[in-house]
PDB file of N, CA and C in Angstrom:
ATOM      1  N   UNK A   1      20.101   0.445   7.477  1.00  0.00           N
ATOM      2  CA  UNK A   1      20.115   1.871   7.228  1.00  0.00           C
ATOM      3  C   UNK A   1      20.143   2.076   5.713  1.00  0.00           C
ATOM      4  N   UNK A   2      19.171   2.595   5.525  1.00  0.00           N
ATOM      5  CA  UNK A   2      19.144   2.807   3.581  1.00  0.00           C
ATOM      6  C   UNK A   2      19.991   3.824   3.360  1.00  0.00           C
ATOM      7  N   UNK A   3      20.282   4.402   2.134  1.00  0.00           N
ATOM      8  CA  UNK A   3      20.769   5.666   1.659  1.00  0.00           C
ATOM      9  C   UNK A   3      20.095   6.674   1.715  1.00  0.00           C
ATOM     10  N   UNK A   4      18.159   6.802   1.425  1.00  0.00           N
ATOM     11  CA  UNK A   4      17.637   7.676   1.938  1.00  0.00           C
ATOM     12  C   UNK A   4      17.042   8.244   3.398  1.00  0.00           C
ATOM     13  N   UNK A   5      17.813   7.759   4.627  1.00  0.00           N
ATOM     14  CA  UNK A   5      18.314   7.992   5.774  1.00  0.00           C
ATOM     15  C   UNK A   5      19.389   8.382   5.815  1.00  0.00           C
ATOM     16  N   UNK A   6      20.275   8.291   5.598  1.00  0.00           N
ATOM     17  CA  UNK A   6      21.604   8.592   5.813  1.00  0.00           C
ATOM     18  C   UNK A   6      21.595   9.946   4.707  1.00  0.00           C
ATOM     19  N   UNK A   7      20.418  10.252   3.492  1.00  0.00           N
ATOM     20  CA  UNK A   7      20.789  12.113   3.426  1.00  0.00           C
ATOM     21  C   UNK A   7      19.578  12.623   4.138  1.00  0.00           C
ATOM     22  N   UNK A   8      18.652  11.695   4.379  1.00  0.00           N
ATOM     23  CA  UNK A   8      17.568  12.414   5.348  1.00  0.00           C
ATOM     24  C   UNK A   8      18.148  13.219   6.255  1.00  0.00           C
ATOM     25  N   UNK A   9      19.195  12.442   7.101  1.00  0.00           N
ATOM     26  CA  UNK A   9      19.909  12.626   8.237  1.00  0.00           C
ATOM     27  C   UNK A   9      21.052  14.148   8.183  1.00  0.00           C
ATOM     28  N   UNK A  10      21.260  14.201   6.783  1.00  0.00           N
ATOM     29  CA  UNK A  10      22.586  14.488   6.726  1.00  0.00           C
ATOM     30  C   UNK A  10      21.860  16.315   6.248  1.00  0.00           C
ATOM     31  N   UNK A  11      20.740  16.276   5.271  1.00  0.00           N
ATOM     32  CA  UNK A  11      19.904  17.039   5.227  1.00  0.00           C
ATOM     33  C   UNK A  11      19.489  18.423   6.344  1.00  0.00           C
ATOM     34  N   UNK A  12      18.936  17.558   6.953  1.00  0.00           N
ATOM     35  CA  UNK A  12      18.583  17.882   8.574  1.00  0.00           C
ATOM     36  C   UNK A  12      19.560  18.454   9.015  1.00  0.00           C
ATOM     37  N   UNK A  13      20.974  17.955   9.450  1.00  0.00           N
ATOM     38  CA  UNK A  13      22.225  18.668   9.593  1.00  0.00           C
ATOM     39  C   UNK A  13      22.598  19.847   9.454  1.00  0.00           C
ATOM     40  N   UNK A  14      22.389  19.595   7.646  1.00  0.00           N
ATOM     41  CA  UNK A  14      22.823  20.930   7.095  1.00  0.00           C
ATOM     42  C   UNK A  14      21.765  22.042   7.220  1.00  0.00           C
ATOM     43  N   UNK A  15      20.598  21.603   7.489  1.00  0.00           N
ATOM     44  CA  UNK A  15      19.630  22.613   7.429  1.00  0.00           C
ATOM     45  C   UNK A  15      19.885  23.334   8.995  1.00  0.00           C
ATOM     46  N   UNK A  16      20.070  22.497   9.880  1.00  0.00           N
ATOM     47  CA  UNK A  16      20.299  23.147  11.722  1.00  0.00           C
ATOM     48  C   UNK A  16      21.407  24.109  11.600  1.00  0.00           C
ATOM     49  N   UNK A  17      22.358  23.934  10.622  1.00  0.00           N
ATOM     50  CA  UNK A  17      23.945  24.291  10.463  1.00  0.00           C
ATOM     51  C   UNK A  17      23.346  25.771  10.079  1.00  0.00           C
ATOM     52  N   UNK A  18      22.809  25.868   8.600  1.00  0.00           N
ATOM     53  CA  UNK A  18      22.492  27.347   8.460  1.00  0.00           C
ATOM     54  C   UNK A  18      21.693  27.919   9.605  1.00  0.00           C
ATOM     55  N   UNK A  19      20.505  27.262   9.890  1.00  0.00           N
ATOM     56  CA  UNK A  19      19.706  27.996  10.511  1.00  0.00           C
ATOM     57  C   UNK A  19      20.717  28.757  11.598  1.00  0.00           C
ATOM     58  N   UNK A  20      21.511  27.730  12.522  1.00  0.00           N
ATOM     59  CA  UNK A  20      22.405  28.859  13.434  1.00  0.00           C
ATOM     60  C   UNK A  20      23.336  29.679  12.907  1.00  0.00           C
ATOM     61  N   UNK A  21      24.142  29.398  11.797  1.00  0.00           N
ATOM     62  CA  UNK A  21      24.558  30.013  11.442  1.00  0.00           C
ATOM     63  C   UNK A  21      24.242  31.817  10.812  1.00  0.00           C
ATOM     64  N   UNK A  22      23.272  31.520  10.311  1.00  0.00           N
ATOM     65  CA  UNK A  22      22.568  32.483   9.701  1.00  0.00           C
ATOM     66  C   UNK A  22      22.048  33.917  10.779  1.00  0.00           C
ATOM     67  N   UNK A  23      21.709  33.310  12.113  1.00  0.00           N
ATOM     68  CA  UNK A  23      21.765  34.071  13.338  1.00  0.00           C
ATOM     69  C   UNK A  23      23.226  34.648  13.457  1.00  0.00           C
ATOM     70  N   UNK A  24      23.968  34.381  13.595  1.00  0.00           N
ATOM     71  CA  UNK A  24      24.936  35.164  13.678  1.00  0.00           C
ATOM     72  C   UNK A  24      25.346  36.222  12.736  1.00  0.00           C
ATOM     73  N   UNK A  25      25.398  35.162  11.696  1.00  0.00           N
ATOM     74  CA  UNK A  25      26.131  36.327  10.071  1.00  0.00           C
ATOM     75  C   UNK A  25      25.134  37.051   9.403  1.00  0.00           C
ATOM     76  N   UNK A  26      23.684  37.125  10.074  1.00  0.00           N
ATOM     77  CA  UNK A  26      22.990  38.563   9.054  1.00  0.00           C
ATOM     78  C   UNK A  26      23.072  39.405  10.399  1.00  0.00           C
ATOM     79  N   UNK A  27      23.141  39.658  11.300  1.00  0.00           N
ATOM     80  CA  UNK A  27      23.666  40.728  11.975  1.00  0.00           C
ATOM     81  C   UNK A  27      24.481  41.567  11.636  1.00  0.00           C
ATOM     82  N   UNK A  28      25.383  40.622  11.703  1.00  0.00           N
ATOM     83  CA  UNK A  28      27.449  41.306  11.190  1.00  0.00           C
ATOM     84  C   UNK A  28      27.195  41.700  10.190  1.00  0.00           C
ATOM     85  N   UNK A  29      26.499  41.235   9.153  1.00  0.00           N
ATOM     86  CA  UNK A  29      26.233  41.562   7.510  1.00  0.00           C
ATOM     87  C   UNK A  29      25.549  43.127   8.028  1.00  0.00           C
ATOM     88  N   UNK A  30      24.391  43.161   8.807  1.00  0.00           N
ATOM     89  CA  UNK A  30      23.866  44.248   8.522  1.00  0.00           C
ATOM     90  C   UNK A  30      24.829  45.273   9.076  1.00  0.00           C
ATOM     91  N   UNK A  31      25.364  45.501   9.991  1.00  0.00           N
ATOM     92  CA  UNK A  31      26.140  45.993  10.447  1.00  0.00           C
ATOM     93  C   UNK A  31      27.407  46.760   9.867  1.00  0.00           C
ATOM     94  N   UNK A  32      27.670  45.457   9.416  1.00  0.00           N
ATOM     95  CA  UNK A  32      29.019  45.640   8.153  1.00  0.00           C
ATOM     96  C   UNK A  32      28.499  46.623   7.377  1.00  0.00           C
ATOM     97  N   UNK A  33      27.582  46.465   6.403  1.00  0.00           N
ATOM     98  CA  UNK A  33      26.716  47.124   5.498  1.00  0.00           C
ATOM     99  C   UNK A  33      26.932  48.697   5.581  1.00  0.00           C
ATOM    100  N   UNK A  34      26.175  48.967   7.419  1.00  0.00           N
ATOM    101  CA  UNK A  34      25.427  50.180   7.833  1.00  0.00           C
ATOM    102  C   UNK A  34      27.085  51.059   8.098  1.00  0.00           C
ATOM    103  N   UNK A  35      28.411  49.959   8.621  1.00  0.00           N
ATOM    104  CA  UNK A  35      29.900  51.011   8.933  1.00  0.00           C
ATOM    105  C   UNK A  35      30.026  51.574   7.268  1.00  0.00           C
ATOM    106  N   UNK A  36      29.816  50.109   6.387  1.00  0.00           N
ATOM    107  CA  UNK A  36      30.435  50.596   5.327  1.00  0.00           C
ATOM    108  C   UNK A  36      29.673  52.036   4.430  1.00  0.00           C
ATOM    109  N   UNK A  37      28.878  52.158   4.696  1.00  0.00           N
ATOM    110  CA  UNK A  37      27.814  52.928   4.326  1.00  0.00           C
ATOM    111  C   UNK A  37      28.596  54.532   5.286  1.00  0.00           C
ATOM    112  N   UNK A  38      29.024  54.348   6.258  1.00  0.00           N
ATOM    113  CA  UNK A  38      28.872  55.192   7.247  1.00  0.00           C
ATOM    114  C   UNK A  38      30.949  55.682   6.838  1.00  0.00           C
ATOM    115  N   UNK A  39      31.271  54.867   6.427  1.00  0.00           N
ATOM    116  CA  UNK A  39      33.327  54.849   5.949  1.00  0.00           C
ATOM    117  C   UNK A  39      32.714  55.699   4.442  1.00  0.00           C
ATOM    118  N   UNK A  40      31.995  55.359   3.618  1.00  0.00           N
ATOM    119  CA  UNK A  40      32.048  55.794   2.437  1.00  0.00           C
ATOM    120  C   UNK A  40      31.737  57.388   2.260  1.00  0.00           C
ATOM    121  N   UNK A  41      30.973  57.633   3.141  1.00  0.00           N
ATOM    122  CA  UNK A  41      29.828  59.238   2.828  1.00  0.00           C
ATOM    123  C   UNK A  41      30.758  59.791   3.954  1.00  0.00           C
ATOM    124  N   UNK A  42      32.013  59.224   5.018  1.00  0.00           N
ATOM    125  CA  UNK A  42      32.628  60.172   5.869  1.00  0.00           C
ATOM    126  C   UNK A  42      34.489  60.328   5.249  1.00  0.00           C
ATOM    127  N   UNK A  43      34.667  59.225   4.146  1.00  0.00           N
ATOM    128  CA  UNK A  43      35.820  58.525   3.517  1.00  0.00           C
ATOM    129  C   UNK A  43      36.758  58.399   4.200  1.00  0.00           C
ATOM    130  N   UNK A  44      36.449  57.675   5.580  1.00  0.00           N
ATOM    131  CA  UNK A  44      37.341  56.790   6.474  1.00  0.00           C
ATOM    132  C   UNK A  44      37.989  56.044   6.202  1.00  0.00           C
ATOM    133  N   UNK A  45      39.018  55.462   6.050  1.00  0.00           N
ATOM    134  CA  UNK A  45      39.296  53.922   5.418  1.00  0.00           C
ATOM    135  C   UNK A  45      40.208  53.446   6.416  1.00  0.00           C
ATOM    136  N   UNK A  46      39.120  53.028   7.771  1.00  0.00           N
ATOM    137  CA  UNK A  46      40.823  52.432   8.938  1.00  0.00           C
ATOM    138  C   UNK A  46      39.416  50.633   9.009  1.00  0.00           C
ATOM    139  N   UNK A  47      40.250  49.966   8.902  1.00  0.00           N
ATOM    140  CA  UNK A  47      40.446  48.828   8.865  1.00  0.00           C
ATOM    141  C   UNK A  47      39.380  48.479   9.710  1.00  0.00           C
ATOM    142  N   UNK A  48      39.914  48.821  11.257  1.00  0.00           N
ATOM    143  CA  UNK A  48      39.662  48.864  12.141  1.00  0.00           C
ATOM    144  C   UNK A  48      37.653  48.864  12.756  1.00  0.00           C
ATOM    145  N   UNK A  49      37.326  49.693  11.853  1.00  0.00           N
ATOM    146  CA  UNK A  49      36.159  50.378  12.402  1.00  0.00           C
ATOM    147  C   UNK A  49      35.418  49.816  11.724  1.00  0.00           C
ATOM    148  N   UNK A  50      35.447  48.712  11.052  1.00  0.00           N
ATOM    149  CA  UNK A  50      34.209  47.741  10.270  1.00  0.00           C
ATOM    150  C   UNK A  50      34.833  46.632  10.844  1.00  0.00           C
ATOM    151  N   UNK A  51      35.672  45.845  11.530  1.00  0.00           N
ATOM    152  CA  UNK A  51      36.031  44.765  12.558  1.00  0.00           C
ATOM    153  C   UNK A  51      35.089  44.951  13.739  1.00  0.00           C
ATOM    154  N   UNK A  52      35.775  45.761  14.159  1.00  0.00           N
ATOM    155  CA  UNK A  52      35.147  46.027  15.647  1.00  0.00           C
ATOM    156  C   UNK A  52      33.999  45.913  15.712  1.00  0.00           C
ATOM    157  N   UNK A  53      32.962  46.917  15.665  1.00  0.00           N
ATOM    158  CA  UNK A  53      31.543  47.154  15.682  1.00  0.00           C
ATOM    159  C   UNK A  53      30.946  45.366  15.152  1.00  0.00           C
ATOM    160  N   UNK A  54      31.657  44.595  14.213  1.00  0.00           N
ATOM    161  CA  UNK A  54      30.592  43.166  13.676  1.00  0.00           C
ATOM    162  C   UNK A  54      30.974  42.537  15.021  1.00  0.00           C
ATOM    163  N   UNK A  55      32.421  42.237  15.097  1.00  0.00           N
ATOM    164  CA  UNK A  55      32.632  41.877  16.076  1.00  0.00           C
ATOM    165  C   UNK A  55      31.454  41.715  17.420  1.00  0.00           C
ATOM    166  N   UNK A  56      31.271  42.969  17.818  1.00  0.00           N
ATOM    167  CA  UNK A  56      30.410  43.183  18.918  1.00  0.00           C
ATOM    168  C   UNK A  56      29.357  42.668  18.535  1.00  0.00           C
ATOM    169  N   UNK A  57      28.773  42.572  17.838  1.00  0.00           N
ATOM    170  CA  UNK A  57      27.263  42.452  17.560  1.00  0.00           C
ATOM    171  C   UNK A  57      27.526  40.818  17.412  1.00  0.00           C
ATOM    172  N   UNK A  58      28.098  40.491  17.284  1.00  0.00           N
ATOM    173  CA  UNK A  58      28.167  38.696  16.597  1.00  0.00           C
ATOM    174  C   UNK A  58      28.330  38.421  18.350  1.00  0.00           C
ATOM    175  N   UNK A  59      29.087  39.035  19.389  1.00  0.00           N
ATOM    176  CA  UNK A  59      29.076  38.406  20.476  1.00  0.00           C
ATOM    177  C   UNK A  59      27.553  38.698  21.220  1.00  0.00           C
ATOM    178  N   UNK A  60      27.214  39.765  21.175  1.00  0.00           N
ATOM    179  CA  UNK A  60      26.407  40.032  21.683  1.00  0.00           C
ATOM    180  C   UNK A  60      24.793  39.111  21.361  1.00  0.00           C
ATOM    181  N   UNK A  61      25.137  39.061  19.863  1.00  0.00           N
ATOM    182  CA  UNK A  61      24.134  37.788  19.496  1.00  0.00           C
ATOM    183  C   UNK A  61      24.143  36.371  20.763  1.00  0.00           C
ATOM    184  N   UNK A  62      25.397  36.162  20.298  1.00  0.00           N
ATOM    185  CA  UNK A  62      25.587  34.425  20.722  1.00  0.00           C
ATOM    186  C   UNK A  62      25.342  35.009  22.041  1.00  0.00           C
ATOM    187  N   UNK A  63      25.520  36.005  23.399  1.00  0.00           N
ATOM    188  CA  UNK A  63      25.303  36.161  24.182  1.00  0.00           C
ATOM    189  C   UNK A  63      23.923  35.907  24.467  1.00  0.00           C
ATOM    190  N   UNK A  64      22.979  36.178  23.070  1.00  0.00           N
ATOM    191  CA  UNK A  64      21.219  36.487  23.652  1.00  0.00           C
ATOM    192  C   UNK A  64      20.538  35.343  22.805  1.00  0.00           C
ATOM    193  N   UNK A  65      21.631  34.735  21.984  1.00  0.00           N
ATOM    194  CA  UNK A  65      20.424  33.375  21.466  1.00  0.00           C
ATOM    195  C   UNK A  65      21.424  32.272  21.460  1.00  0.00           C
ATOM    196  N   UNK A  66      22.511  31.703  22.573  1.00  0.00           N
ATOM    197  CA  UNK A  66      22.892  31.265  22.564  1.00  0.00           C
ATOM    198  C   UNK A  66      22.480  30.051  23.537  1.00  0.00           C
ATOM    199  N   UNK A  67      21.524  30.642  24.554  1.00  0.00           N
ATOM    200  CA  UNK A  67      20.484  29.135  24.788  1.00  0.00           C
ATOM    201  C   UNK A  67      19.927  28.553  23.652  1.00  0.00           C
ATOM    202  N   UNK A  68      19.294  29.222  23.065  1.00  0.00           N
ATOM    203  CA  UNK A  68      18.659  28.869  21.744  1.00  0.00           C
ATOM    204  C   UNK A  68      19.511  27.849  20.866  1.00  0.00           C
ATOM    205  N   UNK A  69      20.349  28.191  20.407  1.00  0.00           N
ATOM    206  CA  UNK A  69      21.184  27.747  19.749  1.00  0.00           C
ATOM    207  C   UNK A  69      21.833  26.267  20.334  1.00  0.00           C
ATOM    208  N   UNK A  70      22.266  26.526  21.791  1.00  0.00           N
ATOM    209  CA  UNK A  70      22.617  24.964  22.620  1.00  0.00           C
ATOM    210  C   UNK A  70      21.013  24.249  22.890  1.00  0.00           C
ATOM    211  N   UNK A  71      20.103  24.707  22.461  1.00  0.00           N
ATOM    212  CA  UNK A  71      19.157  23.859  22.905  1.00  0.00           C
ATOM    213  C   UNK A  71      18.846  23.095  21.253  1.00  0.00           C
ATOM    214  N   UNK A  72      18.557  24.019  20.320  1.00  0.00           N
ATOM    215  CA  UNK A  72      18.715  23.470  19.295  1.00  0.00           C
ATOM    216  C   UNK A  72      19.757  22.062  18.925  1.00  0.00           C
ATOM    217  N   UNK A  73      21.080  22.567  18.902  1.00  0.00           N
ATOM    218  CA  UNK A  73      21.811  21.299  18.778  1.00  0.00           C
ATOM    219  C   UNK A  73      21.994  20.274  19.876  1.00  0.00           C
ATOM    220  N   UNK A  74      20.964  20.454  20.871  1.00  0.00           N
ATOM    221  CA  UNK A  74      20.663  19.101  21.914  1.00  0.00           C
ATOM    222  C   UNK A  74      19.375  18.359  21.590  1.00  0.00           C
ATOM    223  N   UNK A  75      18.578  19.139  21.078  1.00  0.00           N
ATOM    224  CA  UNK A  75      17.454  18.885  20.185  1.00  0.00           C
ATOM    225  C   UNK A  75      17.680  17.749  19.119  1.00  0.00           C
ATOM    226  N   UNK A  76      18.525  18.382  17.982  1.00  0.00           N
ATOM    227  CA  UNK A  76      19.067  17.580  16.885  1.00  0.00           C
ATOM    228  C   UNK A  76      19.760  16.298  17.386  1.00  0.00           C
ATOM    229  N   UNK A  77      20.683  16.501  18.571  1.00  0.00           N
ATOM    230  CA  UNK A  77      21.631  14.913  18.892  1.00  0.00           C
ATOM    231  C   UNK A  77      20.970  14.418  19.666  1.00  0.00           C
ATOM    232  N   UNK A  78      19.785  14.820  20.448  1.00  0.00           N
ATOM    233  CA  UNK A  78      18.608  13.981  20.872  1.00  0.00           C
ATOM    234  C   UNK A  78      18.200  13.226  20.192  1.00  0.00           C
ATOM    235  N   UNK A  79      17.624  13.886  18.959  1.00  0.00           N
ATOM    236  CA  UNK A  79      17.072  12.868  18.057  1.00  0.00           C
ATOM    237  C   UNK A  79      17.818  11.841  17.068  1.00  0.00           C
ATOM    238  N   UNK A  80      18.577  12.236  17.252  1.00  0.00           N
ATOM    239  CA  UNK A  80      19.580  11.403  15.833  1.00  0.00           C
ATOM    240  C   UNK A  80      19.680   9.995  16.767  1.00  0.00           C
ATOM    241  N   UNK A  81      20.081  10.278  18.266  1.00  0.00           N
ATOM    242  CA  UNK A  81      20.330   8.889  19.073  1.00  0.00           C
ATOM    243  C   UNK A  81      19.004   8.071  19.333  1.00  0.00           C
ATOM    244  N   UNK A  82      17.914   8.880  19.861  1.00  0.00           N
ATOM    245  CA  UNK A  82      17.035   8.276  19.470  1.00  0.00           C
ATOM    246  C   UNK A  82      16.401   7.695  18.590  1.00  0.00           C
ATOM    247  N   UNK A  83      16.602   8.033  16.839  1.00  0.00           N
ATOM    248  CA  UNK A  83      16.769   7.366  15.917  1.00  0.00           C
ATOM    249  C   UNK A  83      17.527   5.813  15.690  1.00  0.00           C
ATOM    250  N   UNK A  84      18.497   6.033  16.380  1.00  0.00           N
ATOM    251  CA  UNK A  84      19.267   4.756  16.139  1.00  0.00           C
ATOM    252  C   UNK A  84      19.078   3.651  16.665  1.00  0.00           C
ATOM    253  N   UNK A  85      18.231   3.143  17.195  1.00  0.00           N
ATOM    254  CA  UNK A  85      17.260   1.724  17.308  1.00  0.00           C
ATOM    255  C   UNK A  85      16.817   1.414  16.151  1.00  0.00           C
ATOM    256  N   UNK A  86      16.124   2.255  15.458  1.00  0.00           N
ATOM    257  CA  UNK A  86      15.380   2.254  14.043  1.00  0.00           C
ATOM    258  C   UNK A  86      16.170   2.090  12.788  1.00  0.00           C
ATOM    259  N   UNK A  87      17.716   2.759  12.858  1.00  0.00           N
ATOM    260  CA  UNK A  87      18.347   2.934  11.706  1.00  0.00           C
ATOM    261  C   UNK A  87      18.985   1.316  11.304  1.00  0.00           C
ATOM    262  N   UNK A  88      19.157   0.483  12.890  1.00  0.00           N
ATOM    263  CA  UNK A  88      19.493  -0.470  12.731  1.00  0.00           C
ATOM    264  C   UNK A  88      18.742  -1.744  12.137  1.00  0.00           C
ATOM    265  N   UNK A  89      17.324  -1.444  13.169  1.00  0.00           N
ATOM    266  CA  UNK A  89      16.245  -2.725  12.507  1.00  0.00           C
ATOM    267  C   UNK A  89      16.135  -2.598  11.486  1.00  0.00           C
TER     268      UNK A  89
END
């Protein structure tokens, strides 16, 4: 196993890591954005009402791309094991 496998590998990782990640947190971001936008021009300030609403939307995500997401990281540990015949020779 060289060193440029092992960040090939590690690369790859980090790149699957944002990609799901990133599904979740620009939702909430936009969201967040659109309460805070919506607290400022009404000058609300309860805690409460920029939790909630990301909240929902972050579940409701993982609710609708959360095959996606488990297929993805079965995808990735598919391959990494299948790799490892190779990493050894």
């Amino acid at each position: 196993m060289t060193p440029e496998s092992v960040i090939s590998i590690g690369q790859q990782a980090v790149y699957l890591v944002l990609q799901l990640i990133a599904i979740l947190l620009l939702p909430s971001l936009a969201v967040g954005l659109i309460v805070s936008v919506f607290q400022a021009a009404t000058q609300i300030n309860e805690q409460t009402l920029s939790f909630i609403p990301k909240l929902v939307v972050a579940f409701v995500v993982l609710l609708m791309a959360g095959p996606w997401i488990m297929g993805q990281l079965i995808g990735y540990t598919t391959r990494l094991y299948q790799g490892i015949p190779g990493m050894i020779g």
